[in-house]
Protein backbone atom coordinates (compact mmCIF):
# COMPACT_ATOMS: atom_id res chain seq x y z
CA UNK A 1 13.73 -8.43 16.93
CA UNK A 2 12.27 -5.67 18.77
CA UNK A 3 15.64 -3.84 18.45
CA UNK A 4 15.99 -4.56 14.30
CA UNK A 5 12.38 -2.70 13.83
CA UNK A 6 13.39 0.31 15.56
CA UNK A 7 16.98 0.78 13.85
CA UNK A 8 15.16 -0.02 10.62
CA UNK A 9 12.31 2.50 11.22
CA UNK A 10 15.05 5.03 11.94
CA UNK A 11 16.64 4.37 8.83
CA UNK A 12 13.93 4.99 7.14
CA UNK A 13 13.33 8.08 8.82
CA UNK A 14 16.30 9.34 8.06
CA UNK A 15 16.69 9.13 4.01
CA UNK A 16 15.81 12.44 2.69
CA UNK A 17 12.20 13.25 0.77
CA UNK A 18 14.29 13.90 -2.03
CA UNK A 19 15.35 10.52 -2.29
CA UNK A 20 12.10 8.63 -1.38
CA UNK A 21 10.72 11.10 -4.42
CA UNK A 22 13.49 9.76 -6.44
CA UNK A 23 12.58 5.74 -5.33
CA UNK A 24 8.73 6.38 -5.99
CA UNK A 25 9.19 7.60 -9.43
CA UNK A 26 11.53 5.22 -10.66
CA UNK A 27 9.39 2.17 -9.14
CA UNK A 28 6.17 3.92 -10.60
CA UNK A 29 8.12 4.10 -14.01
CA UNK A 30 8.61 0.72 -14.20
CA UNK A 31 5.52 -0.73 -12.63
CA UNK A 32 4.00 1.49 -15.82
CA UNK A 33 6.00 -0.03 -18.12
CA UNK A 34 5.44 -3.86 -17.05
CA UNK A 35 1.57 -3.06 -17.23
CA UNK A 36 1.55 -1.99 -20.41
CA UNK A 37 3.70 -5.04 -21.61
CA UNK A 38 1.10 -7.27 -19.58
CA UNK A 39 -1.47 -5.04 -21.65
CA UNK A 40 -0.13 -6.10 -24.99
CA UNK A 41 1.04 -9.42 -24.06
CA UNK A 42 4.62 -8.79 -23.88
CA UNK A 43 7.50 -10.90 -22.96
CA UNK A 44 10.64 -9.21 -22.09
CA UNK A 45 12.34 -10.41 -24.93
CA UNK A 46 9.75 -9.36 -27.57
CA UNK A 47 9.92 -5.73 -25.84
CA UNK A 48 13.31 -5.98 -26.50
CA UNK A 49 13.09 -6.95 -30.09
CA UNK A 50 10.54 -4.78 -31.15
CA UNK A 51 12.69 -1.88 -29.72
CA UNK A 52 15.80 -3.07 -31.24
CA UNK A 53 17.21 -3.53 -27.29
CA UNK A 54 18.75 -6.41 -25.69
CA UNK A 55 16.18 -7.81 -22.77
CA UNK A 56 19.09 -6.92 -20.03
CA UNK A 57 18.22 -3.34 -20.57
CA UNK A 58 14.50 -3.98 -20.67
CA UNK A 59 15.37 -6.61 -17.26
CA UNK A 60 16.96 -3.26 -16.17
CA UNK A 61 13.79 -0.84 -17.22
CA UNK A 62 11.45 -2.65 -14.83
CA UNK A 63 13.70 -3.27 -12.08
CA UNK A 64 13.14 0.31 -11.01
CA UNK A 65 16.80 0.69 -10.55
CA UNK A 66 17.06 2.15 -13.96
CA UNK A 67 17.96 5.80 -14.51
CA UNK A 68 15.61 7.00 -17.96
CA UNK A 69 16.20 9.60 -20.23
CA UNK A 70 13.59 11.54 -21.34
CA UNK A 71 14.42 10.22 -25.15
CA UNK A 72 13.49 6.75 -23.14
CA UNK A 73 10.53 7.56 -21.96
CA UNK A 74 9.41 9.18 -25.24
CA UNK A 75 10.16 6.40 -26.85
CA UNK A 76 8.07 3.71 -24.69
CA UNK A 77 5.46 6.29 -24.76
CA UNK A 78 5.44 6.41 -28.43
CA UNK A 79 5.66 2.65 -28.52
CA UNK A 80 2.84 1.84 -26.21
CA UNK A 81 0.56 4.66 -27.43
CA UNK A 82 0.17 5.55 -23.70
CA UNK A 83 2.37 8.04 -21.71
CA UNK A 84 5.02 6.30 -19.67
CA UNK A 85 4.89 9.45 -17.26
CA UNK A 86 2.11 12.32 -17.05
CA UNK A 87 3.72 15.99 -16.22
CA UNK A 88 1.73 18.98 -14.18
């Protein structure tokens, strides 16, 4: 067991900042999103509808696997009356 922490702290260790930027945003992005949902007492599925999406691209949005456009986030922003993202 010993043995599995080390080779898993060293695998850690060795993904590039770049990418553990990249893995912190996109699981911030959609942690935002599913609060403000919570906020307004959305379902997945009324998300969807009231964005004219399917709910497998919301299910996408919040897994934080999900690769937004900035026409995305706009939109959720304009949608929630709350930034999705703040810049600077």
């Amino acid at each position: 067991m010993k043995d599995a922490k080390n080779r898993y702290k060293e695998i850690v260790a060795s993904v590039p900042a770049e990418i553990k930027a990249e893995v912190d945003l996109s699981f911030a992005i959609s942690d935002r999103i599913d609060f403000l949902m919570h906020e307004k007492g959305l379902s997945k599925k009324q998300l969807a509808d009231a964005l004219g999406r399917r709910p497998s691209e919301v299910t996408k949005w919040l897994s934080g696997q999900h690769n937004f456009t900035i026409a995305t986030l706009a939109m959720l922003s304009t949608f929630f009356q709350h930034p999705i993202i703040r810049v600077g």
